[in-house]
N, C-alpha and C. Protein backbone atom coordinates (compact mmCIF):
# COMPACT_ATOMS: atom_id res chain seq x y z
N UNK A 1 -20.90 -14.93 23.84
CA UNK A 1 -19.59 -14.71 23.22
C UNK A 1 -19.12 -13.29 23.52
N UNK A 2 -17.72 -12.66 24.10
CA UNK A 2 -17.12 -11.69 23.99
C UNK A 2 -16.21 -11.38 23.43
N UNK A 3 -15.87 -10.41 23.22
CA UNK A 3 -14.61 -10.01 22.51
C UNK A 3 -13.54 -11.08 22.31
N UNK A 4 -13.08 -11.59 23.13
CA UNK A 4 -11.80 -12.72 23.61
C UNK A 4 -12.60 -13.71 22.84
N UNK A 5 -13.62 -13.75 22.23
CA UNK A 5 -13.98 -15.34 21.45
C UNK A 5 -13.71 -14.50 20.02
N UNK A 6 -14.89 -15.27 19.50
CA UNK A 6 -14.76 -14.85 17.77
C UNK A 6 -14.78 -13.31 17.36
N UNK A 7 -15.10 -12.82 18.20
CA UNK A 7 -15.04 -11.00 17.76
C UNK A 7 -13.70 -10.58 17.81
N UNK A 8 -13.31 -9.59 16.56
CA UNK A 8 -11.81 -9.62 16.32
C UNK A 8 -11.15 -9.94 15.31
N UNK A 9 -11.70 -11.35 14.98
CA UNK A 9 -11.06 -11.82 14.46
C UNK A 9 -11.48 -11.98 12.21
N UNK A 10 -10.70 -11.95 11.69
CA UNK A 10 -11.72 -12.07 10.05
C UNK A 10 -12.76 -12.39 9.95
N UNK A 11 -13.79 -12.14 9.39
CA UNK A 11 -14.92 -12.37 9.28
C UNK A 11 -14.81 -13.51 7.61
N UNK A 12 -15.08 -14.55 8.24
CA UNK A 12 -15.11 -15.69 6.55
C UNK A 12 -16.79 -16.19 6.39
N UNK A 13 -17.31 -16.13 7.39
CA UNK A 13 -18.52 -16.65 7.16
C UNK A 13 -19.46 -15.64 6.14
N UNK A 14 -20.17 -16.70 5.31
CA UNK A 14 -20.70 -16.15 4.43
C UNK A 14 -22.24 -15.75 5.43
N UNK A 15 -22.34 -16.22 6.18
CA UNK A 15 -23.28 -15.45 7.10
C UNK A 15 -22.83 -14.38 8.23
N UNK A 16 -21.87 -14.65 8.45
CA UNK A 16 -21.47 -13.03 8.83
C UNK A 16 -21.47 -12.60 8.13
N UNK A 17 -20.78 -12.04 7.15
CA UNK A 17 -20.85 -11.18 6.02
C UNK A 17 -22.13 -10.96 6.15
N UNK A 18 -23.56 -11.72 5.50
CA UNK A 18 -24.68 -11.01 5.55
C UNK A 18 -25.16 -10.11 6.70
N UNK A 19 -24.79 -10.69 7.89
CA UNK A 19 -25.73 -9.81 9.07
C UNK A 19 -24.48 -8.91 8.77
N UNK A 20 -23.69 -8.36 8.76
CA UNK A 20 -22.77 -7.37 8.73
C UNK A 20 -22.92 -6.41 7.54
N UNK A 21 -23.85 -6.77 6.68
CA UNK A 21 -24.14 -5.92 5.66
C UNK A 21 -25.25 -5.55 5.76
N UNK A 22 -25.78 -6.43 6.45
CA UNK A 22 -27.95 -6.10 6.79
C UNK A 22 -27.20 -5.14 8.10
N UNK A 23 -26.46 -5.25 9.29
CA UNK A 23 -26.40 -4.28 10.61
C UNK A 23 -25.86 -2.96 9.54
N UNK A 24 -24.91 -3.07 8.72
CA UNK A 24 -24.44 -1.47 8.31
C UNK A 24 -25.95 -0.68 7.07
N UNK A 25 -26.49 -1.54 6.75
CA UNK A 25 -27.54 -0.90 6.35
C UNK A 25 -28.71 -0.43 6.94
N UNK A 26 -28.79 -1.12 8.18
CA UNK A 26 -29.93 -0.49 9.03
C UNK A 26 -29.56 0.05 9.71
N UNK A 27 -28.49 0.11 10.53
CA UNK A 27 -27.83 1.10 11.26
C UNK A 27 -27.44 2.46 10.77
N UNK A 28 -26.92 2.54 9.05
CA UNK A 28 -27.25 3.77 8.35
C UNK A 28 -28.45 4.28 7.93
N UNK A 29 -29.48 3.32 8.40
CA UNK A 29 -30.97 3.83 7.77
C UNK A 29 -31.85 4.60 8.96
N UNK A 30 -31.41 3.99 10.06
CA UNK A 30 -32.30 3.78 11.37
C UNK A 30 -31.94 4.18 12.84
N UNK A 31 -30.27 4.34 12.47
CA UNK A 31 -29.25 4.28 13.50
C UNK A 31 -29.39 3.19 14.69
N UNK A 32 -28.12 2.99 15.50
CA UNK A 32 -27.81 1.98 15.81
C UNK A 32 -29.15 1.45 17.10
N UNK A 33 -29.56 2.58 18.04
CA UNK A 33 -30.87 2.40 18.72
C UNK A 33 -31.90 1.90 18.36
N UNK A 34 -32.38 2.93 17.16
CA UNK A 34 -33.39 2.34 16.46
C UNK A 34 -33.59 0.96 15.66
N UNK A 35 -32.21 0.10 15.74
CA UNK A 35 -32.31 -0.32 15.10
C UNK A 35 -32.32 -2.20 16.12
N UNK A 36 -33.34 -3.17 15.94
CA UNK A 36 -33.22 -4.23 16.60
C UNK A 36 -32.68 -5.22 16.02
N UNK A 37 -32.05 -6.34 17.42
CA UNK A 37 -31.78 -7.52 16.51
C UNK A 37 -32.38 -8.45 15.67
N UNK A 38 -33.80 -8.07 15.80
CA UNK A 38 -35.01 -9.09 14.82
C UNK A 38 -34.39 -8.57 13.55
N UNK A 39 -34.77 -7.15 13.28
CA UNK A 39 -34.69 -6.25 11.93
C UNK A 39 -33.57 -6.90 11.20
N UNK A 40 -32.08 -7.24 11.85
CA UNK A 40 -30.88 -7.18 11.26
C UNK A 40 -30.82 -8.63 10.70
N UNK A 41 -32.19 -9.83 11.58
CA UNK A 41 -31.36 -10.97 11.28
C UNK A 41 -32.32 -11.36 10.44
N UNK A 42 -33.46 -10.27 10.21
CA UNK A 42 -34.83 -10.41 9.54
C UNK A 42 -34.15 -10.40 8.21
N UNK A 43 -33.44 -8.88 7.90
CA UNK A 43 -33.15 -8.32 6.92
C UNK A 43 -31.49 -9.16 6.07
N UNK A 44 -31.12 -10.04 7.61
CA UNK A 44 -29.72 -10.84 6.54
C UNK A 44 -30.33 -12.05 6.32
N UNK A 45 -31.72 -12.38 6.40
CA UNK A 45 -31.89 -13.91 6.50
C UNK A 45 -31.45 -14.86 7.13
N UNK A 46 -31.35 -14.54 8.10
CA UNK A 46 -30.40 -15.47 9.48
C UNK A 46 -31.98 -15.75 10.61
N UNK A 47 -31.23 -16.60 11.29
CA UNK A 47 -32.23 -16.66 12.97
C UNK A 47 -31.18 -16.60 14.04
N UNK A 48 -32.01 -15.52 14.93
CA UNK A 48 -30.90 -14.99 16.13
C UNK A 48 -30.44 -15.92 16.72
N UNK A 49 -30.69 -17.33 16.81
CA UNK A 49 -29.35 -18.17 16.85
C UNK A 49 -28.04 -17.76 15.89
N UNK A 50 -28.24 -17.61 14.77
CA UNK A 50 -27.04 -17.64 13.73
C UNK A 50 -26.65 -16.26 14.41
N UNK A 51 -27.38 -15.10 14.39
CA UNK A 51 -26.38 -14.38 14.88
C UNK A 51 -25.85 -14.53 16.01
N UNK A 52 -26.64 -14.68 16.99
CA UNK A 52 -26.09 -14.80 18.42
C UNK A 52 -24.64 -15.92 18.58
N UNK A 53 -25.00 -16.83 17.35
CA UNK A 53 -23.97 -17.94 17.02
C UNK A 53 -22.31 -17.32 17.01
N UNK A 54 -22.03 -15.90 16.13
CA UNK A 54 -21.01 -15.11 15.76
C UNK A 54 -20.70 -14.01 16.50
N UNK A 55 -22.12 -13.36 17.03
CA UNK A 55 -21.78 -12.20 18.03
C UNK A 55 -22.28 -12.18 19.14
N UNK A 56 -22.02 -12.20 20.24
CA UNK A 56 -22.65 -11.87 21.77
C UNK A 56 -23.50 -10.83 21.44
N UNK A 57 -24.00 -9.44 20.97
CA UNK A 57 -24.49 -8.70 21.45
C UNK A 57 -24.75 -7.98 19.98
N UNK A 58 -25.83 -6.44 19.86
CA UNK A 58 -26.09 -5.45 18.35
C UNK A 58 -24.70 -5.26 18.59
N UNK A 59 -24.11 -4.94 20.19
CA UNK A 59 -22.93 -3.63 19.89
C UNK A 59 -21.42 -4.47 19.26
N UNK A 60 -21.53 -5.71 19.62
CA UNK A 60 -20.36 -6.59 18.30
C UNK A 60 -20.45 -6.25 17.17
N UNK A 61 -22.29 -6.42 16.88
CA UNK A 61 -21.80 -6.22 15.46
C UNK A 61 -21.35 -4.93 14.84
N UNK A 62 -21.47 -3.26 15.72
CA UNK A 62 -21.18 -2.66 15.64
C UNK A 62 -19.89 -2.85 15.24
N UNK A 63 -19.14 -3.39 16.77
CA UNK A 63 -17.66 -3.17 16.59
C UNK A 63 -16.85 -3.80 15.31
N UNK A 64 -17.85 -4.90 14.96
CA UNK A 64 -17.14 -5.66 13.91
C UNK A 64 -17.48 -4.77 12.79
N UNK A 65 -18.29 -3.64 12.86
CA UNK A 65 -18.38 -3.14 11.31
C UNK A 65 -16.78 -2.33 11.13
N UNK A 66 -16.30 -1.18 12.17
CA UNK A 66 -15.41 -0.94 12.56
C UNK A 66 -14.58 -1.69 12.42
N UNK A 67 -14.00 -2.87 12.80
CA UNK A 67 -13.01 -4.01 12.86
C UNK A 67 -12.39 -4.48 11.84
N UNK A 68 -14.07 -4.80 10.83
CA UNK A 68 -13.57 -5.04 9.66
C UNK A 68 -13.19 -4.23 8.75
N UNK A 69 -12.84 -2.73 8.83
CA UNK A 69 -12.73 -1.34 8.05
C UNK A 69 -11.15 -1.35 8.51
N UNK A 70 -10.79 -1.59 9.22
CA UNK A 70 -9.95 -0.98 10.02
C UNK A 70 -8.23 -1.83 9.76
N UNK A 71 -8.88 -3.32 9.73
CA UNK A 71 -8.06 -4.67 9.53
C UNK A 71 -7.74 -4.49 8.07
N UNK A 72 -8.97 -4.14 7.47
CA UNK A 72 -8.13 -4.38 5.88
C UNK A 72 -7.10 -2.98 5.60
N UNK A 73 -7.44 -1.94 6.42
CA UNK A 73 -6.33 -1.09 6.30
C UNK A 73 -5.29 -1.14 6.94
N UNK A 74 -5.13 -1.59 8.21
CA UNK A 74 -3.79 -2.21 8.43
C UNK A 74 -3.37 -3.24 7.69
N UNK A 75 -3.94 -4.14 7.06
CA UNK A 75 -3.46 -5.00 5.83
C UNK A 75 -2.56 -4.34 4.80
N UNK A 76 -3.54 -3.24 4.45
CA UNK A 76 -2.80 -2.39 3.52
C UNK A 76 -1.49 -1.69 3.94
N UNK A 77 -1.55 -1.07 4.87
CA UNK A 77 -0.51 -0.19 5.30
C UNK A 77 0.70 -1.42 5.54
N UNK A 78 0.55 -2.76 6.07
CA UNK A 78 1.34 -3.86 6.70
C UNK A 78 2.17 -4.02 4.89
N UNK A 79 1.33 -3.97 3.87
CA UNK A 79 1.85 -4.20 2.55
C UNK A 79 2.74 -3.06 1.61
N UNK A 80 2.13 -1.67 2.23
CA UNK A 80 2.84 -0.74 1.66
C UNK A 80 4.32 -0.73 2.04
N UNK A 81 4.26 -0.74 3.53
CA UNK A 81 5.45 -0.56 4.08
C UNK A 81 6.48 -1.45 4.22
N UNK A 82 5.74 -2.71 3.89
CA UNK A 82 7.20 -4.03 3.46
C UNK A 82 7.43 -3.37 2.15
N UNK A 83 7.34 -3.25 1.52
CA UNK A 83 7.89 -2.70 -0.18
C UNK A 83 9.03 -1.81 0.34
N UNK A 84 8.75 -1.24 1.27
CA UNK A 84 10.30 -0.22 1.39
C UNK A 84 10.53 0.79 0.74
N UNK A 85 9.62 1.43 -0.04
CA UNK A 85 9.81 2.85 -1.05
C UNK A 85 10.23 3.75 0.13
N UNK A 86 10.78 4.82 -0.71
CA UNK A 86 11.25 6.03 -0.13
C UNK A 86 9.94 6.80 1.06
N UNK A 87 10.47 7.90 1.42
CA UNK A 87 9.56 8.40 2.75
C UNK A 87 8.33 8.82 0.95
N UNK A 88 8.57 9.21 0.60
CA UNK A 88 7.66 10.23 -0.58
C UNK A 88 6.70 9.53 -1.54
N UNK A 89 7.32 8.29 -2.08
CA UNK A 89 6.20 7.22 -2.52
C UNK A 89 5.10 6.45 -1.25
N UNK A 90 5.93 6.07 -0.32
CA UNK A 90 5.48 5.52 1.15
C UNK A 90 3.93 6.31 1.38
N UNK A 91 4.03 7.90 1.51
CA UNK A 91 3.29 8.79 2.15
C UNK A 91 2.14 8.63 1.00
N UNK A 92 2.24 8.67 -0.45
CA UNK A 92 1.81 8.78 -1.40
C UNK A 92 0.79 7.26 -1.47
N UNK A 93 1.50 6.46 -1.04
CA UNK A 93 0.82 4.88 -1.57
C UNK A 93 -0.38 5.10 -0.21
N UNK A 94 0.31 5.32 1.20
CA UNK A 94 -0.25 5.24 2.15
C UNK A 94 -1.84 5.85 2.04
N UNK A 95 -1.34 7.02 1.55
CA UNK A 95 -3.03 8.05 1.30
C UNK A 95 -3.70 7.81 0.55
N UNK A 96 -3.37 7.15 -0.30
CA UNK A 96 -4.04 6.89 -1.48
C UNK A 96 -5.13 5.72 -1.35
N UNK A 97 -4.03 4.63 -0.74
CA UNK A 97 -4.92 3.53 -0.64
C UNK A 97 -5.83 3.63 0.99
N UNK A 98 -5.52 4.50 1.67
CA UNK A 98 -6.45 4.96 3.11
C UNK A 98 -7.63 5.66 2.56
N UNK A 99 -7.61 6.39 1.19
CA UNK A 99 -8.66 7.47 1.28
C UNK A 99 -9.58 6.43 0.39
N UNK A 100 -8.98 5.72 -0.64
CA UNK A 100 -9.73 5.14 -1.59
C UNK A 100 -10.46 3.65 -0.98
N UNK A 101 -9.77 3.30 0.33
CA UNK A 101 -10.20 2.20 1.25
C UNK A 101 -11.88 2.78 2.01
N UNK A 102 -11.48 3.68 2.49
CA UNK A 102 -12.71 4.63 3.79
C UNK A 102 -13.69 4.83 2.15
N UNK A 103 -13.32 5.59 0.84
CA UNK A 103 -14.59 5.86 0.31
C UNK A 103 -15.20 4.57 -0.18
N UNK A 104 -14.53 3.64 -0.65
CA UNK A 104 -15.15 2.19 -1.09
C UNK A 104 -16.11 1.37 0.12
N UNK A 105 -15.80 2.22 1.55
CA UNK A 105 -16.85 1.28 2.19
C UNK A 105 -17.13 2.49 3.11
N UNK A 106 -17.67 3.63 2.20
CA UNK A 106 -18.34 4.76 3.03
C UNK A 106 -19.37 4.45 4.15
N UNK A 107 -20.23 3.40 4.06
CA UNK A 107 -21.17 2.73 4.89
C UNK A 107 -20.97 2.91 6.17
N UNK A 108 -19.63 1.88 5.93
CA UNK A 108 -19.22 1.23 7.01
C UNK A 108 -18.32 2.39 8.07
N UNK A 109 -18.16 3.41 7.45
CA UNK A 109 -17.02 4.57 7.92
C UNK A 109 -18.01 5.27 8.47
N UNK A 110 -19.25 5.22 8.00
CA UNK A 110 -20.58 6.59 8.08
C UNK A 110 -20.78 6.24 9.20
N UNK A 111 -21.21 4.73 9.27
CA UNK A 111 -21.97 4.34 10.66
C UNK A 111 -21.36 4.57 12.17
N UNK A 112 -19.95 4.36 11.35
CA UNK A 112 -18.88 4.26 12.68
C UNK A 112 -18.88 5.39 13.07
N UNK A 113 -18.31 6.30 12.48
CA UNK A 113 -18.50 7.62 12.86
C UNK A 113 -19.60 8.23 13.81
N UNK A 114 -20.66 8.09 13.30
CA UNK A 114 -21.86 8.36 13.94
C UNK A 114 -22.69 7.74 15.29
N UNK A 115 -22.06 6.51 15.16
CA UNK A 115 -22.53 5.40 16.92
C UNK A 115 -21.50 4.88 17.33
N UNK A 116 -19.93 5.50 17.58
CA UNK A 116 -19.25 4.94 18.09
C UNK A 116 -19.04 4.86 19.57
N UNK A 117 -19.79 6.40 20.13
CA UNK A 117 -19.98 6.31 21.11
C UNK A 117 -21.12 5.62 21.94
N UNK A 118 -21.94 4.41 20.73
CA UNK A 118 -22.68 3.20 21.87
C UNK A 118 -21.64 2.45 22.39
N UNK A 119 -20.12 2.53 21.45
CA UNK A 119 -19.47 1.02 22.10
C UNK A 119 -19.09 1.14 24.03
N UNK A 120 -18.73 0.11 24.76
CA UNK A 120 -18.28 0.45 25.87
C UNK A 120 -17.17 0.60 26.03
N UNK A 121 -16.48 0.59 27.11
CA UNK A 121 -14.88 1.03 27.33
C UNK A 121 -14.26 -0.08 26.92
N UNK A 122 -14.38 -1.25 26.97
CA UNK A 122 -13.47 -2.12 26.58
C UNK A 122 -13.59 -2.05 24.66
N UNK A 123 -14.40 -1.70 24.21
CA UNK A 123 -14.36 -1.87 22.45
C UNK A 123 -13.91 -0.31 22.53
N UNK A 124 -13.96 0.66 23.00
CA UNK A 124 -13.81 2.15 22.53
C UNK A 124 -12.19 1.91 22.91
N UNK A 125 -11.53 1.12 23.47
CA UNK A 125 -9.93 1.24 24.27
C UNK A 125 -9.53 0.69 22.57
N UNK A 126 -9.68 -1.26 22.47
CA UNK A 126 -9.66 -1.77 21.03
C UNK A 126 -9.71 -0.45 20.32
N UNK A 127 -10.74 0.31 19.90
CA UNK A 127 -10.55 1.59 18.90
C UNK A 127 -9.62 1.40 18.89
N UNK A 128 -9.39 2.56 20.13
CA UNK A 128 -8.87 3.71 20.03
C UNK A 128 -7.00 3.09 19.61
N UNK A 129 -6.85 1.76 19.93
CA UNK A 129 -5.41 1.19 19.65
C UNK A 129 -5.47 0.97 18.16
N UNK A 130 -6.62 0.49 17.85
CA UNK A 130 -5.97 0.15 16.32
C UNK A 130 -5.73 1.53 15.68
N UNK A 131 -7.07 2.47 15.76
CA UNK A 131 -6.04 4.05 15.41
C UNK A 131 -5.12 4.55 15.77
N UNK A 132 -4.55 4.32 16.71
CA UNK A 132 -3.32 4.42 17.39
C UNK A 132 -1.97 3.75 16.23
N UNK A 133 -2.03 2.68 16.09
CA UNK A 133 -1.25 1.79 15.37
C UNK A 133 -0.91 2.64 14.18
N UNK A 134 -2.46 2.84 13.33
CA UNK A 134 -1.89 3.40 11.90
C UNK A 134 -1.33 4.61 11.75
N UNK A 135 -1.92 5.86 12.83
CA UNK A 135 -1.53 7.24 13.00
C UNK A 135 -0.25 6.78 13.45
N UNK A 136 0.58 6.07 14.46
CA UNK A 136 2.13 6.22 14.88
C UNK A 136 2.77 5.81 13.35
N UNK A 137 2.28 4.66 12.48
CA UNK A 137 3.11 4.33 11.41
C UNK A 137 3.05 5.39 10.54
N UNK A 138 2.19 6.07 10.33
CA UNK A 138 2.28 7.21 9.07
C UNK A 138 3.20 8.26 9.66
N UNK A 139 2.95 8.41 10.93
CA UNK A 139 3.59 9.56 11.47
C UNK A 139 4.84 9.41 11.76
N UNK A 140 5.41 8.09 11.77
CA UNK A 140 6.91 7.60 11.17
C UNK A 140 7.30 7.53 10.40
N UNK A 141 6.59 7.60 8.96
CA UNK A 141 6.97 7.56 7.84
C UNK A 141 7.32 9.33 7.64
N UNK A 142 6.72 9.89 8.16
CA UNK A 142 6.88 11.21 7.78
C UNK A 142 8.27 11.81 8.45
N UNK A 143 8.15 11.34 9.86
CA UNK A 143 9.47 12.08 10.46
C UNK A 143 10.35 11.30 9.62
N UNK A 144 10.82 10.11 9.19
CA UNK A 144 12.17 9.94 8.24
C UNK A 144 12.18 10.30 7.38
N UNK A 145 11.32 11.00 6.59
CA UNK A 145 11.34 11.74 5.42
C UNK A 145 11.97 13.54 6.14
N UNK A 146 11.35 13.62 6.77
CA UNK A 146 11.69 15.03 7.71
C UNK A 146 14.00 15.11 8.11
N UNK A 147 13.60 13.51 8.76
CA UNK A 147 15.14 13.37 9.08
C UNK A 147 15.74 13.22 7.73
N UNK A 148 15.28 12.86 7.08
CA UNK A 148 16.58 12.62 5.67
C UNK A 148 16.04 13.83 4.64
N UNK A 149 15.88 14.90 4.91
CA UNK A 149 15.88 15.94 4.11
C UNK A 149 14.64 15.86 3.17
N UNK A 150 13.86 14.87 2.96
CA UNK A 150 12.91 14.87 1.56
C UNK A 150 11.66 15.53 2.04
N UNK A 151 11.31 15.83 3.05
CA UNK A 151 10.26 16.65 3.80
C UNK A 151 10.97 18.15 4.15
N UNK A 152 9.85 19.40 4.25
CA UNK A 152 10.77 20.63 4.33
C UNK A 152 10.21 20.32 5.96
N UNK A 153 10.61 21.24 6.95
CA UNK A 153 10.14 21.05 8.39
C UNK A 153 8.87 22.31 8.56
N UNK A 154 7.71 22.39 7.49
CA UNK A 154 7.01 23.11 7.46
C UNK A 154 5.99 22.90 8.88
N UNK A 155 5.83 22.00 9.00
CA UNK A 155 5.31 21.23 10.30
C UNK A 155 5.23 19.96 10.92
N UNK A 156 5.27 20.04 12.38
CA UNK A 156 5.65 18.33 12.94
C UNK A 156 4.79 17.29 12.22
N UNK A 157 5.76 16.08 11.98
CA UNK A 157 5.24 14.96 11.91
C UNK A 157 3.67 14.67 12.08
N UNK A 158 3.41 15.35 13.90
CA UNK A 158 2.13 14.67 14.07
C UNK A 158 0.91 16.00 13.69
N UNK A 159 1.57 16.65 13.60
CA UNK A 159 0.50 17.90 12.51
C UNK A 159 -0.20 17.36 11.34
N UNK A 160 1.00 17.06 10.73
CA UNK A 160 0.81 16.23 8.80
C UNK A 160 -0.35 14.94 9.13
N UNK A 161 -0.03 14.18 10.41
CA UNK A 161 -0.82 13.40 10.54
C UNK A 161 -1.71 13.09 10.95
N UNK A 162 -2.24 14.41 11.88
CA UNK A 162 -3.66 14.56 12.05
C UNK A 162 -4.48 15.65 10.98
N UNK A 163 -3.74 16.13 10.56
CA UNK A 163 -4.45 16.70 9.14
C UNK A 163 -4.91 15.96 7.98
N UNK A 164 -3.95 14.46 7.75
CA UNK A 164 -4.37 13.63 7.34
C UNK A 164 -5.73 12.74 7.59
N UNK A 165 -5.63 12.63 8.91
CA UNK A 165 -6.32 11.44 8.99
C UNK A 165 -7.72 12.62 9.61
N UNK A 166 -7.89 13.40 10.04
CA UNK A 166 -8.34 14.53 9.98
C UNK A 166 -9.60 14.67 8.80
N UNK A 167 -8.96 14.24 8.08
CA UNK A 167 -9.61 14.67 6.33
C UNK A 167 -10.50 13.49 6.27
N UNK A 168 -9.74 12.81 6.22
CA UNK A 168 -9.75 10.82 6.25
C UNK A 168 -11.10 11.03 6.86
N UNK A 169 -11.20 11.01 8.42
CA UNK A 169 -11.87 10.96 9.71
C UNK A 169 -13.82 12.10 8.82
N UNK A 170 -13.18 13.06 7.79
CA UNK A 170 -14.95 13.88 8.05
C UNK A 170 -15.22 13.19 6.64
N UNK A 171 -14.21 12.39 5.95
CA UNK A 171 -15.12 12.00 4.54
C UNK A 171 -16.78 11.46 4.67
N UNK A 172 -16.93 10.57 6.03
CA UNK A 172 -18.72 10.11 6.00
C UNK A 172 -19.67 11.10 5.82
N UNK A 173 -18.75 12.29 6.38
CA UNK A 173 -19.57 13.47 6.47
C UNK A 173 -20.55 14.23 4.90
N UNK A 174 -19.03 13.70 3.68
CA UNK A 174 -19.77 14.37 2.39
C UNK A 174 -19.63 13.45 1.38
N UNK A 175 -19.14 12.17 1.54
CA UNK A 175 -18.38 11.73 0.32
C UNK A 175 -19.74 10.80 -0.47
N UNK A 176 -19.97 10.76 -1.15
CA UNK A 176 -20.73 10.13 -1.74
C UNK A 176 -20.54 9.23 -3.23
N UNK A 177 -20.54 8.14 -2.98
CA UNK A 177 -19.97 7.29 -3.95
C UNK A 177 -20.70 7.34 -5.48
N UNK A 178 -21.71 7.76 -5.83
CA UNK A 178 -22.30 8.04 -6.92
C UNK A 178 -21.89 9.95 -7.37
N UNK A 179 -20.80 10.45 -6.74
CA UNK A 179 -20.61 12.15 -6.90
C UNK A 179 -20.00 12.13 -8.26
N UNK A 180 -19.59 13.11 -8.70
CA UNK A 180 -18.73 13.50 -10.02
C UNK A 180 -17.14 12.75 -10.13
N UNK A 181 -16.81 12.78 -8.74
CA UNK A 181 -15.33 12.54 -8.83
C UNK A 181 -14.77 10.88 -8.21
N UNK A 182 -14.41 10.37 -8.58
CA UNK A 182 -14.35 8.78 -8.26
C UNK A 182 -12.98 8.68 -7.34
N UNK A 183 -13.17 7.73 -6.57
CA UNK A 183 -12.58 8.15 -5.17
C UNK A 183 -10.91 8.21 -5.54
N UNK A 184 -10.46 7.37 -6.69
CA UNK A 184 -9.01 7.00 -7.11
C UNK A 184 -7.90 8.37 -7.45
N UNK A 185 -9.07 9.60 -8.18
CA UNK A 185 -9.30 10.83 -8.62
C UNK A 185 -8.35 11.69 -7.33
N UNK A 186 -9.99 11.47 -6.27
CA UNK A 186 -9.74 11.91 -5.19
C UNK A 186 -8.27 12.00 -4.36
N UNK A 187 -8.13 10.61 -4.37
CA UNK A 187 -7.06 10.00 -3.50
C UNK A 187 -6.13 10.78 -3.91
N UNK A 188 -5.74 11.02 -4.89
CA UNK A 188 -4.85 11.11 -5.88
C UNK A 188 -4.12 12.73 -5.52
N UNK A 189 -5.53 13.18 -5.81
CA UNK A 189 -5.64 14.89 -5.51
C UNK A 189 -5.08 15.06 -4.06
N UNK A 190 -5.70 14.39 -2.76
CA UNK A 190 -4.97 14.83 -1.57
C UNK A 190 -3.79 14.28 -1.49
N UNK A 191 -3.14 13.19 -1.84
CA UNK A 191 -1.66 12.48 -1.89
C UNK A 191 -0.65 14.10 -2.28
N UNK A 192 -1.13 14.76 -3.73
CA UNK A 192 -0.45 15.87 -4.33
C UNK A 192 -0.59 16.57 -3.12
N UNK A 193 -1.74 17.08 -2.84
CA UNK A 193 -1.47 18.09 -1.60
C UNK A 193 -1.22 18.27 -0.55
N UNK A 194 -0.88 16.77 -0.45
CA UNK A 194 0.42 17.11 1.24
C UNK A 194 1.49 16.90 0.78
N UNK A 195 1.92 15.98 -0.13
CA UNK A 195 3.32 15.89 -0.63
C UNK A 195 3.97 17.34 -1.41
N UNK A 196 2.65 18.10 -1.59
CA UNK A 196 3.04 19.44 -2.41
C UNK A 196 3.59 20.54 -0.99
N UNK A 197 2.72 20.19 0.02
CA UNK A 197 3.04 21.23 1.20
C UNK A 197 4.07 20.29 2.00
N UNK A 198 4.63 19.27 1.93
CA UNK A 198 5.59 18.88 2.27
C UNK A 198 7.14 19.21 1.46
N UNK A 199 7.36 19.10 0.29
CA UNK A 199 7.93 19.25 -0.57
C UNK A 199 8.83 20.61 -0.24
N UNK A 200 10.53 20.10 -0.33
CA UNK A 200 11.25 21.81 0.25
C UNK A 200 11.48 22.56 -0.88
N UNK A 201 11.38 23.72 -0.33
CA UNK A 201 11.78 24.93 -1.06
C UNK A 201 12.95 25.06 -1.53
């Protein structure tokens, strides 16, 4: 199976789901080398038929850990932005539910982060488009806020939005879901502080 078959696409199987929760746990335990396909199908209760059944290869299931992080946030963003709020709620809903999305499945953000460069050129291109997708929509939301006055022109569009996603991008680095501050908190706190350094004088 390659990409062009079932990879890509939602994950409904209640056995995907498991090997996709057994690969992001051993792959955060062991990293993605260390880590074999016995271990993953040992540890979801599957036989490498069943996986091999859903994924061609470990590095699918990689990509699908990625895939599936990625889809439910374009879900989200696909939902914020039919609502139609102003550039200032838009930017606000957007961050909120991006930051509180990445810490609810820190796992899955950690791993990626850290072995993305096993994928090959054809899954690193996939990436690199679906980040592509969400960075151009935020970074549209911002320039019409910029064009209709509700943004000051403290800095371009795509500044705001790699500072954003920027932030977004090192959370695997510290965030820890058992910390003092609960991610909603969080969200909350950086939404204020770009909309605060956006906000005109």
């Amino acid at each position: 199976m390659t990409m062009t078959g079932r990879a890509g696409r939602a994950r409904e199987s209640a056995v995907e789901r498991r090997i996709l929760a057994a690969a992001v746990r051993l792959f955060a335990e062991k990293g993605f080398d260390g880590t074999s396909v016995q271990e993953i199908v040992d540890r979801a209760e599957v036989t490498k038929g069943g996986l091999y059944h859903y994924f061609g290869s470990k590095q699918d299931v990689l990509y699908e850990i990625y895939h599936s992080l990625i889809t439910r946030q374009l879900a989200d963003l696909k939902r914020i932005l039919a609502a139609g709020l102003d550039p200032v709620a838009t930017v606000r809903a957007v961050i909120t539910e991006l930051v509180v999305s990445t810490a609810e499945h820190i796992d899955e953000a950690q791993v990626f982060s850290r072995e993305t460069h096993r994928l090959d050129r054809v899954r690193t291109a996939a990436v690199r488009a679906d980040r592509r997708r969400y960075h151009t929509a935020f970074r549209e939301i911002v320039e019409r806020g910029l064009r209709d006055g509700v943004f000051a022109p403290a800095a371009p569009a795509e500044t705001v939005t790699l500072i954003v996603f920027g932030l977004v991008n090192e959370m695997p680095r510290w965030y820890r879901p058992d910390g003092p501050k609960p991610a909603d908190r969080f969200a909350g706190e950086v939404a204020d502080f770009v909309l605060a350094a956006l906000r005109p004088r």
